[in-house]
Protein backbone atom coordinates (compact mmCIF):
# COMPACT_ATOMS: atom_id res chain seq x y z
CA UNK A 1 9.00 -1.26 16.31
CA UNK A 2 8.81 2.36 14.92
CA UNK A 3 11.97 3.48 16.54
CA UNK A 4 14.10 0.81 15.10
CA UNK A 5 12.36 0.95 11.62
CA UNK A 6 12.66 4.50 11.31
CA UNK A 7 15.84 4.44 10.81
CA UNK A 8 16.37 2.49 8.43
CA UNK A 9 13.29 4.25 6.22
CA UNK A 10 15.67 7.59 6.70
CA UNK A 11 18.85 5.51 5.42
CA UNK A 12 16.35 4.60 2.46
CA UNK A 13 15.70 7.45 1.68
CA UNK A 14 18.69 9.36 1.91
CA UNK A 15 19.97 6.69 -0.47
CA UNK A 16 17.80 5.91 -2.64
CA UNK A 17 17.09 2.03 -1.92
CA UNK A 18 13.76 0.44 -1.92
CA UNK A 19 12.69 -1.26 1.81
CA UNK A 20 10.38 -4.05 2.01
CA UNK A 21 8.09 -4.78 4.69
CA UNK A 22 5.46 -7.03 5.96
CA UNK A 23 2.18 -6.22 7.63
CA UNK A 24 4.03 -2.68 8.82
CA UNK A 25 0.29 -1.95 9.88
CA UNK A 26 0.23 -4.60 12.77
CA UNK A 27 2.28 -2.63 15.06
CA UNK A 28 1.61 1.33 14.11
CA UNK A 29 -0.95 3.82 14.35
CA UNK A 30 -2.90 4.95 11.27
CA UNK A 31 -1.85 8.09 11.53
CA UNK A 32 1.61 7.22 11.44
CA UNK A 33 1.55 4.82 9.12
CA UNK A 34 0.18 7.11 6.57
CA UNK A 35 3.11 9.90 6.82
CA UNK A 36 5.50 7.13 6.85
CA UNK A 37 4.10 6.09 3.76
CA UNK A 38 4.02 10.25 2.38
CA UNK A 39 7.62 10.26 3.25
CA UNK A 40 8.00 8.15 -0.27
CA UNK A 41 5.74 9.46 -2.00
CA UNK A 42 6.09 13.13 -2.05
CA UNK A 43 9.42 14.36 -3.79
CA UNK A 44 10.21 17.06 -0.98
CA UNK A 45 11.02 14.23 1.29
CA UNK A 46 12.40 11.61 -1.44
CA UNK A 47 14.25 13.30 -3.53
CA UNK A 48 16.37 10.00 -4.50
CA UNK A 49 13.46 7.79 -5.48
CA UNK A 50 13.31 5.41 -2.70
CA UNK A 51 10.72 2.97 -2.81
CA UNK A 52 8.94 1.53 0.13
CA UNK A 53 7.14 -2.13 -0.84
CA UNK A 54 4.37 -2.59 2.42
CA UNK A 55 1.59 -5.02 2.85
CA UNK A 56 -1.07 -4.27 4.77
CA UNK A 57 -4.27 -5.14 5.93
CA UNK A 58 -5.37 -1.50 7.09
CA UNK A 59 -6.88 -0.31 4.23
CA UNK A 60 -7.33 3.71 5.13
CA UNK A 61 -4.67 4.49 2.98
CA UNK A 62 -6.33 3.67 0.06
CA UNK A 63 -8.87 6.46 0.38
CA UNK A 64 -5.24 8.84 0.93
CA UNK A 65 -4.77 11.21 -2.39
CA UNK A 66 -0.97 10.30 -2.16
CA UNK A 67 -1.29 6.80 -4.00
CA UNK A 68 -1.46 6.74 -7.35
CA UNK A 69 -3.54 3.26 -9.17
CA UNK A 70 -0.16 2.07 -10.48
CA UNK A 71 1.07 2.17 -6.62
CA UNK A 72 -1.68 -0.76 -4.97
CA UNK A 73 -1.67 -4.41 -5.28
CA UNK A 74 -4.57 -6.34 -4.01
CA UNK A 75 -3.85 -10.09 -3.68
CA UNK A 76 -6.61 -12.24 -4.66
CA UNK A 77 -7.17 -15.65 -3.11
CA UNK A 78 -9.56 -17.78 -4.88
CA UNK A 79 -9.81 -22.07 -5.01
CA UNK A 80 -9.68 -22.04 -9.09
CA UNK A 81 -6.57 -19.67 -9.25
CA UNK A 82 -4.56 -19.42 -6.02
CA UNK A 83 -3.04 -16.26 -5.42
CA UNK A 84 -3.06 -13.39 -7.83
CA UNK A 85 -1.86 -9.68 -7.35
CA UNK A 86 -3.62 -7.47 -9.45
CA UNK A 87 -2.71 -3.27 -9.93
CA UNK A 88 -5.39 -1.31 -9.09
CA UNK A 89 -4.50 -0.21 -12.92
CA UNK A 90 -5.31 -3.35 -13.89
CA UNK A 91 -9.40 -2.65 -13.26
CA UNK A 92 -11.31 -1.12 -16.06
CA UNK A 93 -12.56 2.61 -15.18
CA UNK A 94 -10.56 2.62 -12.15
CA UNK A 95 -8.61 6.88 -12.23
CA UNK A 96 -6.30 8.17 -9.78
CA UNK A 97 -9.38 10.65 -8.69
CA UNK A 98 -11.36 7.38 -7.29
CA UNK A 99 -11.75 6.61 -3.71
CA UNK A 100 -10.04 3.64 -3.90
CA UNK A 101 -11.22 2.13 -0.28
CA UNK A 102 -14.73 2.42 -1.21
CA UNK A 103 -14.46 0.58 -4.06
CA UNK A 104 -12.67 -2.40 -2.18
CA UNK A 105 -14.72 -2.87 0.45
CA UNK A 106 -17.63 -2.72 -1.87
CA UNK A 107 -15.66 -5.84 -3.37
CA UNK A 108 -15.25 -4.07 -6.64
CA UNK A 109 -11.51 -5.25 -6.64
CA UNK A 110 -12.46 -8.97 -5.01
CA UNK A 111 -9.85 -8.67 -2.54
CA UNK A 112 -11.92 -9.06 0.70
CA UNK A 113 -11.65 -12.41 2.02
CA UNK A 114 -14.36 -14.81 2.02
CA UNK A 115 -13.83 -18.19 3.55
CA UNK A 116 -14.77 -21.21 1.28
CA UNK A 117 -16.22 -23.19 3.66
């Protein structure tokens, strides 16, 4: 999967277009993943502003320095209100100096699933 998604993240960025992708987790390393993802968001690397739009389930790059709280969504799935994407921005308190996993797996942003059985 990397090889033929890789170039088309290069094409993005060399042009300046914004590539969206599902669950790009399920089929790469950590490791990788997370200097895929530094590829956008340092300016040495994307000097055209791509964007990349990911969802994920892996959630070590949320304790990464390169993501800012205006850069993570976590969907929400609740029986009273469906489906809701919230910013990390969106919390109250929540600064771009925050360990970010920590707090979601503490269920501070109510994104970890919980059955309702």
């Amino acid at each position: 999967m990397l090889f033929g998604l890789l170039g088309v993240l290069l094409n993005a960025l060399r042009s300046g277009t914004t590539v969206v992708i599902d669950e790009l987790d399920r089929s790469i390393h950590p490791i990788v993943l997370r200097a895929l993802v530094r590829l956008f968001t340092d300016k040495a690397y994307n000097t055209n502003n791509a964007q990349l739009v990911i969802t994920v389930h892996n959630t070590e790059l949320l304790d990464d320095d390169d993501l800012r709280v205006s850069e993570v969504g976590i969907v929400r799935k609740n029986l009273e209100n469906g489906t809701q994407l919230c910013r990390l921005c969106d919390f109250q308190g929540v600064r771009n100096v925050k360990n970010f996993r920590l707090g979601y797996l503490n269920g501070y942003f109510a994104g970890i699933p919980f059955p309702a059985l």
